[in-house]
N, C-alpha and C. Protein backbone atom coordinates (compact mmCIF):
# COMPACT_ATOMS: atom_id res chain seq x y z
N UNK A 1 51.77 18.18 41.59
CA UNK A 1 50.38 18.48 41.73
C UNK A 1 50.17 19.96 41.88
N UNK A 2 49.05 20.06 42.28
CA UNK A 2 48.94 21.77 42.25
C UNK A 2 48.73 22.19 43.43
N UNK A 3 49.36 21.31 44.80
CA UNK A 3 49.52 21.65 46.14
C UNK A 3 50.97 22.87 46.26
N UNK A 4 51.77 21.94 45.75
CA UNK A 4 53.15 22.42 45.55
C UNK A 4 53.40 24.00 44.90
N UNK A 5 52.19 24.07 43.66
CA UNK A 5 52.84 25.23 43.15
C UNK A 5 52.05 26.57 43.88
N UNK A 6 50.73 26.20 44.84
CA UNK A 6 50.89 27.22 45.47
C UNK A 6 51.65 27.57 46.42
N UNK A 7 51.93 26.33 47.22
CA UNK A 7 53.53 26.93 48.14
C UNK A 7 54.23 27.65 47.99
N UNK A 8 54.59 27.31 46.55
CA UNK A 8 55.58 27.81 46.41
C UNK A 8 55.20 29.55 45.79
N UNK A 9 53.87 30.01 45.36
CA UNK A 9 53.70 30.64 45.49
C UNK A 9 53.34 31.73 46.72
N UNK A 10 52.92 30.73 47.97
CA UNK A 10 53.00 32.07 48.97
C UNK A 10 54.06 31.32 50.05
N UNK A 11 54.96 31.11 49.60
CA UNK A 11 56.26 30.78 50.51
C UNK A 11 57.01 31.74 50.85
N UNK A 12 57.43 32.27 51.73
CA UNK A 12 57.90 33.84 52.42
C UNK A 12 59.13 33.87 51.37
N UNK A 13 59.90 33.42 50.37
CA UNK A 13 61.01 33.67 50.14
C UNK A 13 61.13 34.53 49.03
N UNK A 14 59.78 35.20 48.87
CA UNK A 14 59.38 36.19 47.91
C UNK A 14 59.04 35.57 46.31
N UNK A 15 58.53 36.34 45.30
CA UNK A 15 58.41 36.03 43.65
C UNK A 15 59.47 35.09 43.11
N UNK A 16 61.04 35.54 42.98
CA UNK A 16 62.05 35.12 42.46
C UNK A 16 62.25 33.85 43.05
N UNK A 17 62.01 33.00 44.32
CA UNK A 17 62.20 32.45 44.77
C UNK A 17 60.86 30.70 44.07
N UNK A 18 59.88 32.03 44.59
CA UNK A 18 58.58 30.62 44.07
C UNK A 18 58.63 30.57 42.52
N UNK A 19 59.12 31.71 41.69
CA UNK A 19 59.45 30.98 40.38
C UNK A 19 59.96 30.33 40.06
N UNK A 20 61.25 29.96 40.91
CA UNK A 20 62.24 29.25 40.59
C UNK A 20 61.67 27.70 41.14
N UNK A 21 61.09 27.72 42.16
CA UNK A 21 60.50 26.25 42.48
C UNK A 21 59.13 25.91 41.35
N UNK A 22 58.59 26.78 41.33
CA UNK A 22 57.42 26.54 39.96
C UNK A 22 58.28 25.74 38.80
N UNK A 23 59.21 26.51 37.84
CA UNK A 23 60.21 26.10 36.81
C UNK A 23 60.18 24.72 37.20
N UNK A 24 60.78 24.67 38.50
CA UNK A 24 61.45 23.10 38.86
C UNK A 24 60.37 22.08 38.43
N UNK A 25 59.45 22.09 38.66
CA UNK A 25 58.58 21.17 38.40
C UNK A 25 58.17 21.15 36.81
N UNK A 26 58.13 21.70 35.86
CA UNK A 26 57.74 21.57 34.05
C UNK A 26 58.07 20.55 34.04
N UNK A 27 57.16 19.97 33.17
CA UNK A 27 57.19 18.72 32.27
C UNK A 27 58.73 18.79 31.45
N UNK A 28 59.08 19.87 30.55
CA UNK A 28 59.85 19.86 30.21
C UNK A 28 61.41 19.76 30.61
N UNK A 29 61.37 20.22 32.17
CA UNK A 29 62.49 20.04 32.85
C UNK A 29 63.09 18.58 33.45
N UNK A 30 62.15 18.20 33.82
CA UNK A 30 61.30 16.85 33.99
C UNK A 30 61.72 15.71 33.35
N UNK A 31 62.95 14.67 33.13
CA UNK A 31 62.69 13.38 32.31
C UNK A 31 61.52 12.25 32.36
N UNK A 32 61.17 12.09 33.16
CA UNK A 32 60.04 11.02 33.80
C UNK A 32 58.67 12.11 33.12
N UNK A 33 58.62 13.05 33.37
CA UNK A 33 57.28 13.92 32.99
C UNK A 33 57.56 14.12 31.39
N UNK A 34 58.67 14.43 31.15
CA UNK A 34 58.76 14.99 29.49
C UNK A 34 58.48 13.16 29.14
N UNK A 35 58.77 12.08 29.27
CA UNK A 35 58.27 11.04 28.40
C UNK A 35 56.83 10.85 28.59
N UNK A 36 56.23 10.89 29.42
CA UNK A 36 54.87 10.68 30.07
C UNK A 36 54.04 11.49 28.94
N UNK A 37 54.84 13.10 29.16
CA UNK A 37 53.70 13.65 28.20
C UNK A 37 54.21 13.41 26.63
N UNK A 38 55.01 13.17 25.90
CA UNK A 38 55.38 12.61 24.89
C UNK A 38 54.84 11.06 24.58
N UNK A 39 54.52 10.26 25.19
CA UNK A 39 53.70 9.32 25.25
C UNK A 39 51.86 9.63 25.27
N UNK A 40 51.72 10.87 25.78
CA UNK A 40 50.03 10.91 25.86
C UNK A 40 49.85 10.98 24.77
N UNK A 41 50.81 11.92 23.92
CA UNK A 41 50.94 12.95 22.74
C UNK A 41 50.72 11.94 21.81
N UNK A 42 51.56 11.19 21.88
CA UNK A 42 51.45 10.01 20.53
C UNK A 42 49.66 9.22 20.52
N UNK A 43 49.46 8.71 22.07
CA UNK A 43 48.53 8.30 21.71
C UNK A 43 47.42 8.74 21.36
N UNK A 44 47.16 10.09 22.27
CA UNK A 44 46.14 11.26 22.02
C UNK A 44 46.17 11.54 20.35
N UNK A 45 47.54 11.83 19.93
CA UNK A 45 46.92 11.98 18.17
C UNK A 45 46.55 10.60 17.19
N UNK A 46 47.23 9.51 17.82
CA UNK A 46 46.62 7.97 17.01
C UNK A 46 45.18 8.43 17.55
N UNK A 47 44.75 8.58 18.27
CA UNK A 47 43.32 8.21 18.28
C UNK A 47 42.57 9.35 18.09
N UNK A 48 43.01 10.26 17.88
CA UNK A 48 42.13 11.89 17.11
C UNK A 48 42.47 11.25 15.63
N UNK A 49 43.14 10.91 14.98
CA UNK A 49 43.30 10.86 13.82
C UNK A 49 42.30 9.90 13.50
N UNK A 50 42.01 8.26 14.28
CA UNK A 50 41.26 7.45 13.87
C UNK A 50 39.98 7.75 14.04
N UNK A 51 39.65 8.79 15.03
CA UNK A 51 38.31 8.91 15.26
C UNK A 51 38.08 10.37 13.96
N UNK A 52 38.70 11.00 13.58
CA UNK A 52 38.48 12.23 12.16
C UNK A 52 39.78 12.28 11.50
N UNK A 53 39.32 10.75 10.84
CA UNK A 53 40.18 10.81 9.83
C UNK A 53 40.59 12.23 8.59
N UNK A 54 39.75 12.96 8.40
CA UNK A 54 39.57 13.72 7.35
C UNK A 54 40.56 15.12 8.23
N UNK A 55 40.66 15.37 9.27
CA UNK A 55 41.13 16.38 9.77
C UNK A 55 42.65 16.21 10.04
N UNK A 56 43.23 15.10 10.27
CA UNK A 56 44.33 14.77 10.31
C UNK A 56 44.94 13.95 9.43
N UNK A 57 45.40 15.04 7.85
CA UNK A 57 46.33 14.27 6.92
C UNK A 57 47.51 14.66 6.76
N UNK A 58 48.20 14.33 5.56
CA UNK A 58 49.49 14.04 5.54
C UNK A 58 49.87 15.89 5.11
N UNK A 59 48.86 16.40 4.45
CA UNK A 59 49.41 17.92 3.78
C UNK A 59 49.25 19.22 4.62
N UNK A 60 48.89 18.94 6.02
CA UNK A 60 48.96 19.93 6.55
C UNK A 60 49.93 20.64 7.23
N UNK A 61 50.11 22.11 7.75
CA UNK A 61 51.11 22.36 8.60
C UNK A 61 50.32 22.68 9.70
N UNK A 62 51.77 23.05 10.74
CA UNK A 62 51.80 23.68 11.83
C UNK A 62 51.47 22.03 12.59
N UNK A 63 50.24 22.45 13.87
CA UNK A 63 50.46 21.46 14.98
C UNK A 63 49.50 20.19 14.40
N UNK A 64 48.44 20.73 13.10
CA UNK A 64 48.27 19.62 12.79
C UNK A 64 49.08 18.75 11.72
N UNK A 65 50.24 19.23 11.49
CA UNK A 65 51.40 18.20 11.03
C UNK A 65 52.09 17.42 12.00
N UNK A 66 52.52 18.43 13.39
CA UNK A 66 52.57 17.96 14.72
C UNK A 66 51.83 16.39 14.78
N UNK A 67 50.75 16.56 14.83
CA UNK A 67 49.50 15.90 15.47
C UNK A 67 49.84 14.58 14.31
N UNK A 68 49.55 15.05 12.96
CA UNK A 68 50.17 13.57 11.60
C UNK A 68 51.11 12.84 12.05
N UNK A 69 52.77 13.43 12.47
CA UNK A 69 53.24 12.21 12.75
C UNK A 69 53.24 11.73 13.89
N UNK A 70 52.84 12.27 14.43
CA UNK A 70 52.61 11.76 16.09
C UNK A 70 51.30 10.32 15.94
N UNK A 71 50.61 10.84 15.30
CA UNK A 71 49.78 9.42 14.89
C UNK A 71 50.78 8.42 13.92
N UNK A 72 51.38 8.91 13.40
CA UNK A 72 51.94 7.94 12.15
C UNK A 72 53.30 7.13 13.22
N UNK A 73 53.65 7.32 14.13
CA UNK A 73 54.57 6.87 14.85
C UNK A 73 53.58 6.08 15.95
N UNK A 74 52.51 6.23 16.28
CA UNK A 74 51.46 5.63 17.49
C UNK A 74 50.95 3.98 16.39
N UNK A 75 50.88 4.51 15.19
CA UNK A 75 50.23 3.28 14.41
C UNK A 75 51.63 2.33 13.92
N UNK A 76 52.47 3.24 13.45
CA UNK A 76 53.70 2.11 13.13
C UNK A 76 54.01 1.41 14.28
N UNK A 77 54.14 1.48 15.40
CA UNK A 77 55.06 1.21 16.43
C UNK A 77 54.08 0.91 17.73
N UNK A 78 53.26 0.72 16.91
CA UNK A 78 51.93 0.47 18.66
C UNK A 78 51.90 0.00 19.31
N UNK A 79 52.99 -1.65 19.13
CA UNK A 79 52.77 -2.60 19.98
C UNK A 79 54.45 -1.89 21.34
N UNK A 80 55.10 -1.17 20.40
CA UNK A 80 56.37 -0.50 21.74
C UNK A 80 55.36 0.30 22.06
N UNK A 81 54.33 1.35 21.77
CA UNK A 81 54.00 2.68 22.11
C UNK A 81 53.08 2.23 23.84
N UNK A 82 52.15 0.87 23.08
CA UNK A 82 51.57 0.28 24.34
C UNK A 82 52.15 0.07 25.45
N UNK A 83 53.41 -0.92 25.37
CA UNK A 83 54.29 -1.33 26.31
C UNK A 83 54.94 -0.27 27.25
N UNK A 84 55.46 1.11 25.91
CA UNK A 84 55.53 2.09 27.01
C UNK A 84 54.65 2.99 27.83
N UNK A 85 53.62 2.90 27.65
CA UNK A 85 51.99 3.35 28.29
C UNK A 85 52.09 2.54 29.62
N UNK A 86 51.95 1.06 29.53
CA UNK A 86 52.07 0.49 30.52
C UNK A 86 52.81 0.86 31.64
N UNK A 87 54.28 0.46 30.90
CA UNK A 87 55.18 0.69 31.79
C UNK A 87 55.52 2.04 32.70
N UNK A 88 55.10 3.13 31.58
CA UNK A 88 55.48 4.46 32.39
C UNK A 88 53.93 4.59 33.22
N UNK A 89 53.02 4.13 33.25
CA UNK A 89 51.92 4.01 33.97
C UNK A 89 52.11 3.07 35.62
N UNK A 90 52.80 2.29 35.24
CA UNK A 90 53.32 1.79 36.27
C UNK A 90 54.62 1.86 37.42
N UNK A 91 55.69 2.57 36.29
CA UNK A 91 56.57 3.22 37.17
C UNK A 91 55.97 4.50 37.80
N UNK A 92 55.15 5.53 37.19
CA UNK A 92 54.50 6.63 38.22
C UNK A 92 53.55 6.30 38.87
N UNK A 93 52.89 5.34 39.17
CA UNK A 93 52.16 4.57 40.52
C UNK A 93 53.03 4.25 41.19
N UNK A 94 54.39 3.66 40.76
CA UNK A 94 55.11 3.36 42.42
C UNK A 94 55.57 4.00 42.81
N UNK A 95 56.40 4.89 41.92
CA UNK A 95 57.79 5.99 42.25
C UNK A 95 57.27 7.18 41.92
């Protein structure tokens, strides 16, 4: 949350110290957080794509190619993509 990262910003153990606890927490460092947000990702672009279709096709680059297969993996696979929505929705409510 964003209790933590001011701590760790005025925690007496100086800059080098609260950066290093900031780092600790990234999504990317993170297994439980890196799937969570890899899961929003998928569904967030299935449903930008269905709601403007015309903005998200197959010939573009950069993040809206990003964004293409990230929908094209949310629509093939929706009924796992759901299950894992659920589930990782429910393991970070308990744990």
């Amino acid at each position: 949350g964003f209790l933590p990262v001011v701590a760790a910003w005025r925690g007496g153990g100086g800059l080098d110290q609260g950066v290093h606890r900031v780092l600790g927490m990234s999504a990317l460092l993170n297994f439980q957080s890196f799937l969570v947000c890899i899961i929003l990702f998928i569904c967030s672009s299935t449903y930008v794509r269905v709601q403007f279709p015309s903005y998200i096709t197959r010939d573009k680059e950069g993040m809206a190619a990003l964004v293409y297969k990230g929908s094209v993996v949310g629509t093939r696979l929706s009924p796992y993509v759901s299950m894992a929505c659920m589930s990782m929705g429910i393991f970070v409510l308990l744990f």
